[in-house]
Protein backbone atom coordinates (compact mmCIF):
# COMPACT_ATOMS: atom_id res chain seq x y z
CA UNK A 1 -167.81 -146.67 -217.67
CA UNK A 2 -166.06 -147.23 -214.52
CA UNK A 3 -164.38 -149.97 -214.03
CA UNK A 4 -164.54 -152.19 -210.58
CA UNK A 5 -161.73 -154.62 -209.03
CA UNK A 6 -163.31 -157.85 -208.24
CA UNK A 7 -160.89 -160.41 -206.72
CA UNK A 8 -158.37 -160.26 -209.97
CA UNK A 9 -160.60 -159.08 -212.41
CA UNK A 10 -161.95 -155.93 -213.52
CA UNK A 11 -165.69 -155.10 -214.28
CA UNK A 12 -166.24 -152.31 -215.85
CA UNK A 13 -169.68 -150.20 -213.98
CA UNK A 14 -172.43 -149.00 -215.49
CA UNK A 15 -173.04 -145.12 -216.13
CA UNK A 16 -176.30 -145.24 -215.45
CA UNK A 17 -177.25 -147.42 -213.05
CA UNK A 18 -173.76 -148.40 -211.13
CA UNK A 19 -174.00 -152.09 -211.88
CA UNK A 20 -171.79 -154.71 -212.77
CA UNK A 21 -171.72 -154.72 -216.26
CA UNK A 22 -170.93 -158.35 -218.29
CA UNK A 23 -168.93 -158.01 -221.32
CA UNK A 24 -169.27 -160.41 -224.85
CA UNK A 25 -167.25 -160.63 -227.65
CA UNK A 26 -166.10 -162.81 -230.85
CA UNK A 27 -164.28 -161.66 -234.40
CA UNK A 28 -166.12 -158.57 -234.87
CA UNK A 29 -167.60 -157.32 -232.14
CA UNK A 30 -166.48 -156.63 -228.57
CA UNK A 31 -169.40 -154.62 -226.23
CA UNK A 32 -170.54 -154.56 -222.20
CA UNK A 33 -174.15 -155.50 -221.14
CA UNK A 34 -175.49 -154.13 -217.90
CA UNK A 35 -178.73 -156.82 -217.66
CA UNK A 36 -180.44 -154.71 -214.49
CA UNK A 37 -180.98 -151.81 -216.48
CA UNK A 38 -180.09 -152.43 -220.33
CA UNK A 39 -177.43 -150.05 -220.99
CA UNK A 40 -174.57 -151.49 -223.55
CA UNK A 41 -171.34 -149.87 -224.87
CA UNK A 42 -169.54 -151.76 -227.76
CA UNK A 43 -167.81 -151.88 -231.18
CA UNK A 44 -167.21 -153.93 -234.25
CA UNK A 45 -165.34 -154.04 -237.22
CA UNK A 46 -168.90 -154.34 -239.29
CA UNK A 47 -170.87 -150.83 -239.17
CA UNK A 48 -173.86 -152.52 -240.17
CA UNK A 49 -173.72 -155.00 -237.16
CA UNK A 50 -173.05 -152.56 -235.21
CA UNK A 51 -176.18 -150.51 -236.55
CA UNK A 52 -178.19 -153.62 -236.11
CA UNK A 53 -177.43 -153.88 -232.38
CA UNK A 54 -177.96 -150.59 -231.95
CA UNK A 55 -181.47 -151.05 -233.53
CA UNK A 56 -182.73 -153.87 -232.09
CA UNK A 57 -180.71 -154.95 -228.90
CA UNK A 58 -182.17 -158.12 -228.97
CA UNK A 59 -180.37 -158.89 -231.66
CA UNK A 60 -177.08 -159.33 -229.32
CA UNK A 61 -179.10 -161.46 -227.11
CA UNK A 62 -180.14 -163.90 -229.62
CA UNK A 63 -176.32 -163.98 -230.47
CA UNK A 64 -175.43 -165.10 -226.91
CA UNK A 65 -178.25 -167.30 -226.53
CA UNK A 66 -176.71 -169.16 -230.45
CA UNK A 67 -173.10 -168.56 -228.71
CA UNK A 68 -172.03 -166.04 -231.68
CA UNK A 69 -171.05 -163.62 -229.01
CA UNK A 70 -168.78 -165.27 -226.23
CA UNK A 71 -168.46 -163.82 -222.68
CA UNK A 72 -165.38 -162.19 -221.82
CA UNK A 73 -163.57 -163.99 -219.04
């Protein structure tokens, strides 16, 4: 993951695609979302959320769309 300088930000890239990749977080779990092409890197405390994510990646979705997972600013 690359990351890009955007005004006074940083975005980190995408490895496989080279987009902009978004990132979302809360207590336990901290990962990047690239939405062109689906690709997501993350972590959490909780092995089993993690596992679930990494499952069934709509599972993060419905998080954001419930605002469980928070974007980074």
């Amino acid at each position: 993951m690359l990351l890009k300088k955007n005004m006074t930000k940083l975005y980190p890239t995408c490895d496989k695609c080279k987009k902009t990749m978004y990132g979302y977080m809360n207590d336990e779990v901290i990962f990047w979302l690239c939405p062109p092409c689906g690709y997501f890197q993350g972590s959490a405390n909780d092995q089993e959320l993690v596992d679930m994510i990494y499952d069934d990646p709509f599972v993060a979705l419905d998080m954001i769309k419930e605002k469980e997972l928070v974007p980074i600013n």
